[in-house]
N, C-alpha and C. Protein backbone atom coordinates (compact mmCIF):
# COMPACT_ATOMS: atom_id res chain seq x y z
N UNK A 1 68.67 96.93 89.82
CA UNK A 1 70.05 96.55 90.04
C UNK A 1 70.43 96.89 91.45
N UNK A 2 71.52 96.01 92.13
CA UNK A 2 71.36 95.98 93.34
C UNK A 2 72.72 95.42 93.75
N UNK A 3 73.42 95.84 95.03
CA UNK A 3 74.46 95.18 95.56
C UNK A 3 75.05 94.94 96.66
N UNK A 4 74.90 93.79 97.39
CA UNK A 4 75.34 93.06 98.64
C UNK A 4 76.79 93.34 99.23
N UNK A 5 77.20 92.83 100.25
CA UNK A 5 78.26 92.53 100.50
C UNK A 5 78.18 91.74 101.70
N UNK A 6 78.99 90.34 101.73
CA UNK A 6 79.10 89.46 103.15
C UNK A 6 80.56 89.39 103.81
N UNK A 7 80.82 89.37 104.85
CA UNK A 7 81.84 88.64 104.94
C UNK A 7 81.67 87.38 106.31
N UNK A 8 82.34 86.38 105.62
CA UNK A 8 82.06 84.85 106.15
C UNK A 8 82.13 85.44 107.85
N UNK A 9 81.83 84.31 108.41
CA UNK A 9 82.07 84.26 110.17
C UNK A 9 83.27 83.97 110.36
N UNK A 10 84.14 83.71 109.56
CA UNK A 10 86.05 83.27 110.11
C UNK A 10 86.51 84.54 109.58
N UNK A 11 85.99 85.49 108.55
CA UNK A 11 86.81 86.75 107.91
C UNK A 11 87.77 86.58 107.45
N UNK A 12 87.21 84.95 106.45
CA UNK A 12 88.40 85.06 105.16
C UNK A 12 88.17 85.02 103.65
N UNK A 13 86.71 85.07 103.73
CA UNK A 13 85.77 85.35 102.57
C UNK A 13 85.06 86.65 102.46
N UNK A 14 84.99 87.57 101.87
CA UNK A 14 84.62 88.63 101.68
C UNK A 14 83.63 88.33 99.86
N UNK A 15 82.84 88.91 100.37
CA UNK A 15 81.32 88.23 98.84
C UNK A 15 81.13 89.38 98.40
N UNK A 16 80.93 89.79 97.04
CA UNK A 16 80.09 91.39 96.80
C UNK A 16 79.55 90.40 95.67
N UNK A 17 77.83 90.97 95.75
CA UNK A 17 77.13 89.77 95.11
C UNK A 17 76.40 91.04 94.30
N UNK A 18 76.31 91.03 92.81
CA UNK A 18 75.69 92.12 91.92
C UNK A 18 74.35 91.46 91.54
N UNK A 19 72.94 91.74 91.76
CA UNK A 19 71.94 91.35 91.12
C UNK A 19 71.62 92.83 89.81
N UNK A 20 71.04 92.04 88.81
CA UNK A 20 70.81 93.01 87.51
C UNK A 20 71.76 93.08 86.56
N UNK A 21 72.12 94.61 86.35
CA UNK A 21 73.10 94.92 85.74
C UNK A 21 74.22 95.20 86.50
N UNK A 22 75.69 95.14 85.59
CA UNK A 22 76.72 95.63 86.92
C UNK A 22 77.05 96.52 85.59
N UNK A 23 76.83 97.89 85.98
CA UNK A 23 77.08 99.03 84.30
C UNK A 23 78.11 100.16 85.44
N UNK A 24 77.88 101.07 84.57
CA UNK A 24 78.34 102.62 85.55
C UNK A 24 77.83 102.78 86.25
N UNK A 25 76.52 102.86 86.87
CA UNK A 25 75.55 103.10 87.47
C UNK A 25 75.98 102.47 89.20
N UNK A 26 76.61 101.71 88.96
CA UNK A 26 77.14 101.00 90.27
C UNK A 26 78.88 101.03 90.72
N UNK A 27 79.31 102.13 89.99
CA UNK A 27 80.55 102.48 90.17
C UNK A 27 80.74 103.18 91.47
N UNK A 28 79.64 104.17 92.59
CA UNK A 28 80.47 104.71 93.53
C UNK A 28 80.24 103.37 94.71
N UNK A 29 78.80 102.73 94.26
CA UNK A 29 78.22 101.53 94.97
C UNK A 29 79.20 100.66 95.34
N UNK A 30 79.70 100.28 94.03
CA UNK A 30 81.13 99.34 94.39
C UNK A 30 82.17 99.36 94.55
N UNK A 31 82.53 100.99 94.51
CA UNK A 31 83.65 101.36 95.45
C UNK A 31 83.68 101.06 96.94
N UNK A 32 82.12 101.52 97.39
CA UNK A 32 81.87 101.75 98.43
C UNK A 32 82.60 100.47 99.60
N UNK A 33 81.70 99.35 98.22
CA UNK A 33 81.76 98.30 99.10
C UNK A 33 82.94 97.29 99.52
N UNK A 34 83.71 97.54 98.31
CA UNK A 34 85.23 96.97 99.23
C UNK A 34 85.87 98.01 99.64
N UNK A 35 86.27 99.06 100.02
CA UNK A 35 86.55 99.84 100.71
C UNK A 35 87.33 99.71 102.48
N UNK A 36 86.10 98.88 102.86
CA UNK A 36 86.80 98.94 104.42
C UNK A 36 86.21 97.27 104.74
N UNK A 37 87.48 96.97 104.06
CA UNK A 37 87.75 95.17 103.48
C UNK A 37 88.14 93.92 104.59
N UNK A 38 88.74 95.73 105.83
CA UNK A 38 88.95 94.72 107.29
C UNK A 38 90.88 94.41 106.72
N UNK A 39 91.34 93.85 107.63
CA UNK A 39 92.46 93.57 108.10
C UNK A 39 93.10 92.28 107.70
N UNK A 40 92.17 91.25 107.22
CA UNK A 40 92.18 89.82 107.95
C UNK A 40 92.80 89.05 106.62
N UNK A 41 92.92 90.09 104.97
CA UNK A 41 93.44 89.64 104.32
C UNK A 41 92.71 88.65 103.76
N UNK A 42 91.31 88.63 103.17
CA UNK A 42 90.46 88.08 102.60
C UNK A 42 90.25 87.53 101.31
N UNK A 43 89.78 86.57 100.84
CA UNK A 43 89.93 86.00 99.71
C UNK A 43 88.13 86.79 99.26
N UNK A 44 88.40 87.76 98.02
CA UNK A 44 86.92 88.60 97.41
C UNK A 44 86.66 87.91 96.70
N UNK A 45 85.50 87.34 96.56
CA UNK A 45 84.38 86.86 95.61
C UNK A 45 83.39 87.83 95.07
N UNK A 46 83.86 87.88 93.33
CA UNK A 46 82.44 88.81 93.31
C UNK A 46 81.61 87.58 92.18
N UNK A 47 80.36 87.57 93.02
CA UNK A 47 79.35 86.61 92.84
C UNK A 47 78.61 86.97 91.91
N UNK A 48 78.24 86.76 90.23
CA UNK A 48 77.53 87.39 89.61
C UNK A 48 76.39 86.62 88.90
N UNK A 49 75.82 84.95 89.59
CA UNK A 49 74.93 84.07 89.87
C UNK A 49 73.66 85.41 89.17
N UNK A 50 73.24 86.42 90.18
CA UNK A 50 72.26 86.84 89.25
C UNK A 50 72.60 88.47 88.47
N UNK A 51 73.41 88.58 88.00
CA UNK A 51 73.77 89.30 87.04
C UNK A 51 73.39 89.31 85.49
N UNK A 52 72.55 90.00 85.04
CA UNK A 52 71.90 89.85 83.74
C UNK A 52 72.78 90.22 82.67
N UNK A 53 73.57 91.45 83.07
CA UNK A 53 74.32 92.28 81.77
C UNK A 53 75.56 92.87 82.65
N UNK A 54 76.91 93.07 81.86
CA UNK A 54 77.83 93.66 82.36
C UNK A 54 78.16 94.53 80.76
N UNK A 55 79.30 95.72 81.35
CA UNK A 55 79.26 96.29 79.95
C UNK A 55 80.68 96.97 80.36
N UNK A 56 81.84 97.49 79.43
CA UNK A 56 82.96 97.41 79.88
C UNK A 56 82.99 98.60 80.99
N UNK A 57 82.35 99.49 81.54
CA UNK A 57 82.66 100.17 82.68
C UNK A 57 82.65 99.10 83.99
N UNK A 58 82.06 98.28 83.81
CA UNK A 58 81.94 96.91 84.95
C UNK A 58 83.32 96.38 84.93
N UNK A 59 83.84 96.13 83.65
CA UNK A 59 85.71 95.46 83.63
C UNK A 59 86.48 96.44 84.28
N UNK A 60 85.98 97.94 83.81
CA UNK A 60 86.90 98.99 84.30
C UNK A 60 86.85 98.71 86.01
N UNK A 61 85.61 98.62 86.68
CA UNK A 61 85.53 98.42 88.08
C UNK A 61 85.94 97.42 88.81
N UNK A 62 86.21 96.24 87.75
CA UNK A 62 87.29 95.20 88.50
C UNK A 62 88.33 95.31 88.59
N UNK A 63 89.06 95.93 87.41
CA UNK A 63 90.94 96.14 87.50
C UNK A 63 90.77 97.17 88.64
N UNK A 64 90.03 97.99 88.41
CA UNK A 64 90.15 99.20 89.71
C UNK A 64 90.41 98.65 91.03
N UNK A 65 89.65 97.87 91.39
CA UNK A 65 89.35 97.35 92.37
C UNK A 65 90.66 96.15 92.94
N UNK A 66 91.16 95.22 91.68
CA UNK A 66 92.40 94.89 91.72
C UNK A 66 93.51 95.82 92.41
N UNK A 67 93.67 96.65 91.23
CA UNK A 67 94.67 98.03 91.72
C UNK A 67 94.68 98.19 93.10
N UNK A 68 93.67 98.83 93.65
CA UNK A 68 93.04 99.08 94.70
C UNK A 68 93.21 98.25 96.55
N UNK A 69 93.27 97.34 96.10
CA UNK A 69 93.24 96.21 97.11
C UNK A 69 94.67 95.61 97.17
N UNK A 70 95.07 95.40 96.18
CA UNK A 70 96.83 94.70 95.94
C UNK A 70 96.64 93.56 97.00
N UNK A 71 97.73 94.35 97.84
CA UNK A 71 97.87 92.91 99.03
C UNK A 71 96.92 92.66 100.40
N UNK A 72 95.79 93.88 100.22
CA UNK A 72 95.12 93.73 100.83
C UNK A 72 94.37 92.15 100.93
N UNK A 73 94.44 91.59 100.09
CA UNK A 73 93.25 90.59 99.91
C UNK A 73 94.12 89.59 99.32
N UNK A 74 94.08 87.99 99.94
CA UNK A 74 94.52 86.79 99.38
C UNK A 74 94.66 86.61 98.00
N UNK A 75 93.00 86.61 97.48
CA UNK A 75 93.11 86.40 95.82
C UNK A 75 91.51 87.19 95.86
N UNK A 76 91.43 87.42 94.31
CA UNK A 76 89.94 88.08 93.99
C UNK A 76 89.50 86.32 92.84
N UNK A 77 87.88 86.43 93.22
CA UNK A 77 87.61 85.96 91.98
C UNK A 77 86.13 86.18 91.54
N UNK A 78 86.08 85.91 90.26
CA UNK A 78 84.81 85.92 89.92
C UNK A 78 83.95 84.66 89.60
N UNK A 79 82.86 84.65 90.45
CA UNK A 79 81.92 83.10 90.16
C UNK A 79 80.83 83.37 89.80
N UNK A 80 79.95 82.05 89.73
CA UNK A 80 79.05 82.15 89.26
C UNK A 80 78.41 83.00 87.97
N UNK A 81 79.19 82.74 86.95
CA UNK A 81 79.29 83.82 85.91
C UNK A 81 78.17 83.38 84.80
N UNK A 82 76.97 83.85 83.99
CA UNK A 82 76.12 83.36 83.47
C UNK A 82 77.06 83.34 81.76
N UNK A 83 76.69 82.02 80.99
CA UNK A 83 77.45 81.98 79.72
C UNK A 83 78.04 83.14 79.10
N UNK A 84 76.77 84.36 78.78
CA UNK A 84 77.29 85.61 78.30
C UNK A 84 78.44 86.31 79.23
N UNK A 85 78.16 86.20 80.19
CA UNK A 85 79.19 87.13 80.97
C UNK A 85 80.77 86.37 80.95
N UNK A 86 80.35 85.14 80.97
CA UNK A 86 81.50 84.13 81.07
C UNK A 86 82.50 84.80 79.84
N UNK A 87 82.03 84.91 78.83
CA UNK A 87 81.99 85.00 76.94
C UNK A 87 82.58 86.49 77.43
N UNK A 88 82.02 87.33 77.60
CA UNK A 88 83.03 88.63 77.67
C UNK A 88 83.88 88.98 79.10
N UNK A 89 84.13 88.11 79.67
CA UNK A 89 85.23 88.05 80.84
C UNK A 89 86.54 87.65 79.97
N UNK A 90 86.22 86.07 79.45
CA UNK A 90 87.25 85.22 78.58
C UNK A 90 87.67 86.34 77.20
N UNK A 91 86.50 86.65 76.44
CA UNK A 91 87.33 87.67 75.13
C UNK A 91 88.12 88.77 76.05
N UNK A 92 88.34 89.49 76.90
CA UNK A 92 89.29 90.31 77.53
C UNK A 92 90.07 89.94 78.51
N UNK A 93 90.49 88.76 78.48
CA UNK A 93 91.10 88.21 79.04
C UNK A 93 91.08 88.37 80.81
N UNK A 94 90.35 88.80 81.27
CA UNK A 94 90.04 88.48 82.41
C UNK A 94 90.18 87.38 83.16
N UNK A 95 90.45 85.82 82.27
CA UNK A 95 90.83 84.99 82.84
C UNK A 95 92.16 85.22 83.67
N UNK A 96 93.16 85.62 83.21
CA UNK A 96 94.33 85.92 83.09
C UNK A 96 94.54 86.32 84.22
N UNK A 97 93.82 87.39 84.72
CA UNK A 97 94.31 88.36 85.78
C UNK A 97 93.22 88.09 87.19
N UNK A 98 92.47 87.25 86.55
CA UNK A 98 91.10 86.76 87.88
C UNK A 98 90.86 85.05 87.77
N UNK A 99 90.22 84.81 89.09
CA UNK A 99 89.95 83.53 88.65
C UNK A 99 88.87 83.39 88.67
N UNK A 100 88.19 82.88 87.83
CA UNK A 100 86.92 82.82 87.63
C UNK A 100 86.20 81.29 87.48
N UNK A 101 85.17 80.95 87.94
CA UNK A 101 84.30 79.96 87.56
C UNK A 101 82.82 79.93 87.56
């Protein structure tokens, strides 16, 4: 398990891309990584294309991270979401509060 972070060449995309699992195990990891998010008021993508398993300390690390950022950041969303993950984003309503595709 493993985790990226990009931000575009204009600095209005900010990417945190999770390969594996996204569990507890990657909680100080992904603090780390939005953290110093820059100025520029970025739209966060968290990319989870190769993400195998999420488990609810991973939900806990998105509202956090919501909380966290407020107006720092345009909008958050989540993409590239594999069926299962899709399936427990939607049962906790995560649609709601993220946008996801």
């Amino acid at each position: 398990m493993s985790l990226s972070k990009t931000l575009s060449p204009d600095n209005k995309t900010f990417t945190i891309q999770i390969q594996g699992k996204f569990d507890f195990n990657l909680v100080q990891e992904f603090r780390s990584a939005y953290a110093d998010i820059g100025a520029e008021n970025p739209k966060v993508v968290i990319d989870l294309r190769d993400t195998e398993y999420m488990d609810s300390s991973a939900l806990g690390m998105l509202l956090n991270m919501q909380k966290n950022l407020g107006s720092k950041v345009s909008s958050i969303a989540i993409s590239n979401c594999r069926p299962q993950i899709k399936k427990i984003l939607q049962i906790s309503r995560f649609d709601k509060k993220f946008e996801i595709d």
